[in-house]
N, C-alpha and C. Protein backbone atom coordinates (compact mmCIF):
# COMPACT_ATOMS: atom_id res chain seq x y z
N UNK A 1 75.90 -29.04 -22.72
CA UNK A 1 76.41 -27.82 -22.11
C UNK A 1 75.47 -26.64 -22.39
N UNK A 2 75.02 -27.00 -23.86
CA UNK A 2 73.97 -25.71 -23.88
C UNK A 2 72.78 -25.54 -23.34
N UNK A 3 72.26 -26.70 -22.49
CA UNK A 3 70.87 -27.25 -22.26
C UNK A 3 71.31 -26.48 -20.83
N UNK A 4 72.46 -26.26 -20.29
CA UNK A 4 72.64 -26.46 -18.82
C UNK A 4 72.05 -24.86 -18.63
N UNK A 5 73.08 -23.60 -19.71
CA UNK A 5 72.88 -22.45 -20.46
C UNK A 5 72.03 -22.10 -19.90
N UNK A 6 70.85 -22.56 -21.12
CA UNK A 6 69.38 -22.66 -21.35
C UNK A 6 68.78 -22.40 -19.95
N UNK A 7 68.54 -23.59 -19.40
CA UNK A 7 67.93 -24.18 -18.30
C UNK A 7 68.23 -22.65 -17.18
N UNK A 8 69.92 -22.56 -16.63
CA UNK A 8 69.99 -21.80 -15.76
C UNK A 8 69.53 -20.31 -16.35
N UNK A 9 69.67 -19.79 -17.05
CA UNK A 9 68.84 -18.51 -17.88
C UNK A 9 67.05 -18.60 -17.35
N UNK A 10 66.69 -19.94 -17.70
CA UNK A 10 65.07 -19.86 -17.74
C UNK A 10 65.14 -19.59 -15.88
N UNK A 11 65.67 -20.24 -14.92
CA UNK A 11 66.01 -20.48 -13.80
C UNK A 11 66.03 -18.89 -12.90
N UNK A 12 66.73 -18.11 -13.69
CA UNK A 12 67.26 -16.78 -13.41
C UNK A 12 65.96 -16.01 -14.17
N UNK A 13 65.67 -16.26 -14.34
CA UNK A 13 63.73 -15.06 -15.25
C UNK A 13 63.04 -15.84 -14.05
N UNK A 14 62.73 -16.90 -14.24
CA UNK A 14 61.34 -17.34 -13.13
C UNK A 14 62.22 -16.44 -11.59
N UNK A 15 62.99 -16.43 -11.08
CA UNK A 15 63.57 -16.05 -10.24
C UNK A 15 63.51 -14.40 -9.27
N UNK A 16 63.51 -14.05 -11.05
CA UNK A 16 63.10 -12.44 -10.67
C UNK A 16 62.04 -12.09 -11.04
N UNK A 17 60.99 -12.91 -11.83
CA UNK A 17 59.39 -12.58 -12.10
C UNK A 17 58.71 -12.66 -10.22
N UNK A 18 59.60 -13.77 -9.96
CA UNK A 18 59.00 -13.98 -8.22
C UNK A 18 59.02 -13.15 -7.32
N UNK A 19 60.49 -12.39 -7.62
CA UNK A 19 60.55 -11.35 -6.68
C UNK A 19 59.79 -10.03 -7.11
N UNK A 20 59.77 -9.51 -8.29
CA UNK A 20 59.22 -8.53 -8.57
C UNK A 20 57.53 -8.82 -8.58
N UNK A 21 56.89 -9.84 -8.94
CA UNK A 21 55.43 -9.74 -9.34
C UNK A 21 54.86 -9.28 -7.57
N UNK A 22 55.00 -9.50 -6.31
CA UNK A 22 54.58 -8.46 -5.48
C UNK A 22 55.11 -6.91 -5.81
N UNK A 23 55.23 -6.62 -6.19
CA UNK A 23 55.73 -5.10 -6.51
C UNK A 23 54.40 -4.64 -7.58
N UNK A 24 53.89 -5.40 -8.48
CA UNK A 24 53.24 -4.63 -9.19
C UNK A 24 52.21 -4.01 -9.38
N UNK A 25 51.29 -4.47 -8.37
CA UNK A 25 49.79 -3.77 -8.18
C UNK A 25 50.37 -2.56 -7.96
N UNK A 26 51.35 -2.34 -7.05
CA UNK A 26 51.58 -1.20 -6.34
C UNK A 26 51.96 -0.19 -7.49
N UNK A 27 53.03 -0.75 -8.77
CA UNK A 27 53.09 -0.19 -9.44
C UNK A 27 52.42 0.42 -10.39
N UNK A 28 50.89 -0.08 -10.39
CA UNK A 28 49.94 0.14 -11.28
C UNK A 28 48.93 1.10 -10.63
N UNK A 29 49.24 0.83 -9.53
CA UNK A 29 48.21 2.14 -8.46
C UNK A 29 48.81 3.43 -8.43
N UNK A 30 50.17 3.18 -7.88
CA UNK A 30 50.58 4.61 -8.58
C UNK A 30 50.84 5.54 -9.86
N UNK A 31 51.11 4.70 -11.05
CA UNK A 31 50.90 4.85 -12.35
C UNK A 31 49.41 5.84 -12.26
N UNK A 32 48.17 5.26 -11.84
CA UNK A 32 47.22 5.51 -12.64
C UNK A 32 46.90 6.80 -11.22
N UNK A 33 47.71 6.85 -10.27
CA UNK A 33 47.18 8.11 -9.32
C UNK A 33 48.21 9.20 -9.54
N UNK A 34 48.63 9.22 -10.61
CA UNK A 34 49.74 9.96 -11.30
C UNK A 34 48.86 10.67 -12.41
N UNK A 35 47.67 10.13 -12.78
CA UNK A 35 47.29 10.79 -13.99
C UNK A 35 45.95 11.40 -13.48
N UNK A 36 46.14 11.67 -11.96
CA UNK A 36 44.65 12.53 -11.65
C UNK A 36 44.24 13.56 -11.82
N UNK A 37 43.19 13.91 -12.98
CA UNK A 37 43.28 15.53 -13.61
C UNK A 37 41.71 16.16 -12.51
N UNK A 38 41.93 17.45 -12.18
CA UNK A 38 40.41 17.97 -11.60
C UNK A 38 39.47 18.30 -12.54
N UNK A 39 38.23 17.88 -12.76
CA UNK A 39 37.32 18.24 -13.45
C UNK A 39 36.18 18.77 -12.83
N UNK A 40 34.93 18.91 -13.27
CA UNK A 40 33.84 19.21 -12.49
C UNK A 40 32.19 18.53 -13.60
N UNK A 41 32.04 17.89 -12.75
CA UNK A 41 30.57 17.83 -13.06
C UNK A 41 29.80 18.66 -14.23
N UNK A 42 29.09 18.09 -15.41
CA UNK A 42 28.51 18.73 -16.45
C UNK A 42 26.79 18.54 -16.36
N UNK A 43 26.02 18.58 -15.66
CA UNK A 43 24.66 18.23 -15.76
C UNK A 43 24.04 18.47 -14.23
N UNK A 44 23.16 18.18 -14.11
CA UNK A 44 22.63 18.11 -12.44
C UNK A 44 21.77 16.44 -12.72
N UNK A 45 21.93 16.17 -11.16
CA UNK A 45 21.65 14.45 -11.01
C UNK A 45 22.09 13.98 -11.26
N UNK A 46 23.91 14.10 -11.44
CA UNK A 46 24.42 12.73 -12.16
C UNK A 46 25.11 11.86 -11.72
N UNK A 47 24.77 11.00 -11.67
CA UNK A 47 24.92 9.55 -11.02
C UNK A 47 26.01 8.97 -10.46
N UNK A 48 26.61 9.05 -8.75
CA UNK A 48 28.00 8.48 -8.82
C UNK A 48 27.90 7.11 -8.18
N UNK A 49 28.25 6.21 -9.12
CA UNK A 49 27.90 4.92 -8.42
C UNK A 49 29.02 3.79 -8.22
N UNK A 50 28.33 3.16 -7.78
CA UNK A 50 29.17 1.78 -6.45
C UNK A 50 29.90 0.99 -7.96
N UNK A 51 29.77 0.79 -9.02
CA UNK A 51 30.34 -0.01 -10.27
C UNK A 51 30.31 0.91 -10.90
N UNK A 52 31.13 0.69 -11.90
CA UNK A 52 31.24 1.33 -13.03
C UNK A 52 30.11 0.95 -14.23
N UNK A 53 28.86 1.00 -13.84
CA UNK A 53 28.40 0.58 -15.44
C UNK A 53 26.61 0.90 -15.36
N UNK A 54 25.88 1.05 -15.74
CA UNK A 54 24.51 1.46 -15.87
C UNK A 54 23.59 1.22 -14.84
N UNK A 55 23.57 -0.28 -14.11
CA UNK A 55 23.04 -0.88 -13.40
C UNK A 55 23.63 -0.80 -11.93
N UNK A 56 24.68 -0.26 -11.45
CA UNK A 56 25.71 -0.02 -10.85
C UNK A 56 24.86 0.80 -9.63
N UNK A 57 25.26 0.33 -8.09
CA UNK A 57 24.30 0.65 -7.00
C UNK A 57 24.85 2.77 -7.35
N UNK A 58 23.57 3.60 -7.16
CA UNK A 58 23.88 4.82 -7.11
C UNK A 58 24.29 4.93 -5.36
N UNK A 59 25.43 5.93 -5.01
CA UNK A 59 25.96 6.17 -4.17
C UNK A 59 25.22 7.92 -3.75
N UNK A 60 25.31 8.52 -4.59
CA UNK A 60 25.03 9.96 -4.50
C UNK A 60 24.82 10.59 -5.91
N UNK A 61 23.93 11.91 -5.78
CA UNK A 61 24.15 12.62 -6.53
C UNK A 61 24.53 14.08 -6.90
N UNK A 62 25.24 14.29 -8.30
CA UNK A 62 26.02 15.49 -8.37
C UNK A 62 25.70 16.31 -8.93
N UNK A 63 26.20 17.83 -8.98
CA UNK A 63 25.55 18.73 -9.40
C UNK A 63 26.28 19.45 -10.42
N UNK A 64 26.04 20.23 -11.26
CA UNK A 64 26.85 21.37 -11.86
C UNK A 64 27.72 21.65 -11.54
N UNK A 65 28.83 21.82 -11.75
CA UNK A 65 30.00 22.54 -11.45
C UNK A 65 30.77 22.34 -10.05
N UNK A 66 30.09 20.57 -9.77
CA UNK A 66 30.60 19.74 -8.53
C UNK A 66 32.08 19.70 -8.95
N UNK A 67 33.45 19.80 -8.23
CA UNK A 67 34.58 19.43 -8.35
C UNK A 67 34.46 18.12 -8.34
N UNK A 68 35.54 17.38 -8.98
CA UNK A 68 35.66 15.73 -8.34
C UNK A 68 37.24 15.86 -9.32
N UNK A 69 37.91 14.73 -8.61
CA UNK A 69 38.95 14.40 -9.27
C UNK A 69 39.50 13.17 -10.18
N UNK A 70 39.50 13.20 -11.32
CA UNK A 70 39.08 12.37 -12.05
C UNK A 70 40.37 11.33 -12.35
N UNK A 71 40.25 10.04 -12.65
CA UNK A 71 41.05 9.16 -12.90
C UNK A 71 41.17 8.45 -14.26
N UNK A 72 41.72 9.11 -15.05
CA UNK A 72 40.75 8.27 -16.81
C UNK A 72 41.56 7.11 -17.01
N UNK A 73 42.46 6.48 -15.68
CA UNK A 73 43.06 5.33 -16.42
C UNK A 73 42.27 4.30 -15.81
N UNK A 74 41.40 4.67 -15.14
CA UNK A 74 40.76 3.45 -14.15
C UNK A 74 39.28 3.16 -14.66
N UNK A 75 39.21 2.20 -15.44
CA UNK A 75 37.41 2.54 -16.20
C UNK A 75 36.89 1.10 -15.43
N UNK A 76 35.62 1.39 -15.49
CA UNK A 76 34.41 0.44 -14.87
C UNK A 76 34.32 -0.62 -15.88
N UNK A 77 33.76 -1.88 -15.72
CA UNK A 77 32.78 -2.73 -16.36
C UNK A 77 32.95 -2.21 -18.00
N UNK A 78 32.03 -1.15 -18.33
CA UNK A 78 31.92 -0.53 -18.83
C UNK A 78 32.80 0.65 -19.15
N UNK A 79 33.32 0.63 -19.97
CA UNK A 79 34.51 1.90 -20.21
C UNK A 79 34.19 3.44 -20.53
N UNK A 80 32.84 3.41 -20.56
CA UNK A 80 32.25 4.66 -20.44
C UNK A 80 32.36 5.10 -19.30
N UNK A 81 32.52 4.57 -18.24
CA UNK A 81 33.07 4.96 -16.82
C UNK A 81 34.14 4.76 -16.17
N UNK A 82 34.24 6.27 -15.83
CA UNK A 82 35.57 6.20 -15.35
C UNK A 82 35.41 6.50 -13.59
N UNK A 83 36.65 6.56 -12.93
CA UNK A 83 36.90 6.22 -11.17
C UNK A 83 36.75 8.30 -11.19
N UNK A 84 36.62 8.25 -9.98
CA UNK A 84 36.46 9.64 -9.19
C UNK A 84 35.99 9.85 -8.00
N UNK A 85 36.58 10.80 -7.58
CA UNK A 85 35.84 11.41 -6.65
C UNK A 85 35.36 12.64 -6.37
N UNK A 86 34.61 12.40 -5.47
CA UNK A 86 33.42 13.81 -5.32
C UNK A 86 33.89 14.49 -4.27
N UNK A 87 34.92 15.77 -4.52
CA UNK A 87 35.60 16.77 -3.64
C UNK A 87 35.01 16.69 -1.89
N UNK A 88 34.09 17.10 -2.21
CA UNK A 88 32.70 18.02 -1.13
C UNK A 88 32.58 17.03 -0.59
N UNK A 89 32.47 15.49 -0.77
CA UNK A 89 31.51 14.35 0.30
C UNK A 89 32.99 13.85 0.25
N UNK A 90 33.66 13.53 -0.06
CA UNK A 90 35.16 12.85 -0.55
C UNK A 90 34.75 11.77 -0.94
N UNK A 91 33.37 11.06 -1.38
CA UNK A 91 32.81 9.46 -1.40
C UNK A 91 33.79 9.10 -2.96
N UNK A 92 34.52 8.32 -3.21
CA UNK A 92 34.90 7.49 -4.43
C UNK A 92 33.75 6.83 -5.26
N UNK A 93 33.96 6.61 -6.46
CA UNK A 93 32.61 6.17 -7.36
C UNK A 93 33.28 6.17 -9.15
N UNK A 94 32.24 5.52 -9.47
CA UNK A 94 32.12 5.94 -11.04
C UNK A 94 31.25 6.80 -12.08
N UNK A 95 31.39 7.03 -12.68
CA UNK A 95 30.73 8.11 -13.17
C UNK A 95 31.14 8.07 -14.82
N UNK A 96 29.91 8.35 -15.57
CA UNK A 96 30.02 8.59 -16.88
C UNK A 96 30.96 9.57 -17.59
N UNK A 97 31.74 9.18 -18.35
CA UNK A 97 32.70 10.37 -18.54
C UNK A 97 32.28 11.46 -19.23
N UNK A 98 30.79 11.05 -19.83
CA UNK A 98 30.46 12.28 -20.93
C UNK A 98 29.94 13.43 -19.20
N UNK A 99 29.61 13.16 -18.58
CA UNK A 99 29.07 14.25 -17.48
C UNK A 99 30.26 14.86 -16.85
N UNK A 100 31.61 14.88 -17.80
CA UNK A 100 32.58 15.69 -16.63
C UNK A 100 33.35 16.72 -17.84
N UNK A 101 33.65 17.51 -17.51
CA UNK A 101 34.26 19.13 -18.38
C UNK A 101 35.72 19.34 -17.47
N UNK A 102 36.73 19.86 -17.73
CA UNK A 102 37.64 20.28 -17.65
C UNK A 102 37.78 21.33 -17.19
N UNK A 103 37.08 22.37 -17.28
CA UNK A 103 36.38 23.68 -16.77
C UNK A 103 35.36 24.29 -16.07
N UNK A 104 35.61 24.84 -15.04
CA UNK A 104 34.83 25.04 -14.04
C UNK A 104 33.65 26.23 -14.83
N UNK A 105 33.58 26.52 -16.05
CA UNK A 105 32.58 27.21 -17.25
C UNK A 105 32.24 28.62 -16.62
């Protein structure tokens, strides 16, 4: 009798992991577009590229006191990079986090 318990319990979890696991990317995309802070660019030439990580195709480059909107839950390859975008071109990319300030200075 307890095996039957058991069994229909495990029966009822696999049941609703099925229905919910399409739900969760979605839930993780909005999570992390919930934490988009504006920053701006700290350097000139700095690198916004196609991967997140050193070797990573360059897309464009940014300037001083470029706006972009930054994503710090979304990191590259490399966790020194984080997701953004570049206001002015709207292009998406990664970018080193030490090249971004909080303050337009």
């Amino acid at each position: 009798m307890k095996l039957k318990k058991i069994l229909k319990s495990v029966v009822a979890c696999f049941a609703m992991a099925i229905i919910l696991f399409p739900a969760m990317p979605t839930v993780q995309v909005n999570a992390a577009a919930k934490a988009v802070e504006t920053r701006y660019i700290n350097g000139n030439g700095v690198r916004l590229r196609k991967e997140g990580w050193t070797g990573g195709t360059v897309l464009e480059l940014m300037y001083d006191g470029d706006e972009i909107k930054f994503y710090p839950d979304i990191y590259g390859s490399d966790t020194e990079y984080n997701y953004m975008q570049r206001i002015t071109t709207k292009t998406y990319g990664y970018v080193d986090h030490h090249y971004t300030r909080s303050n337009k200075k």
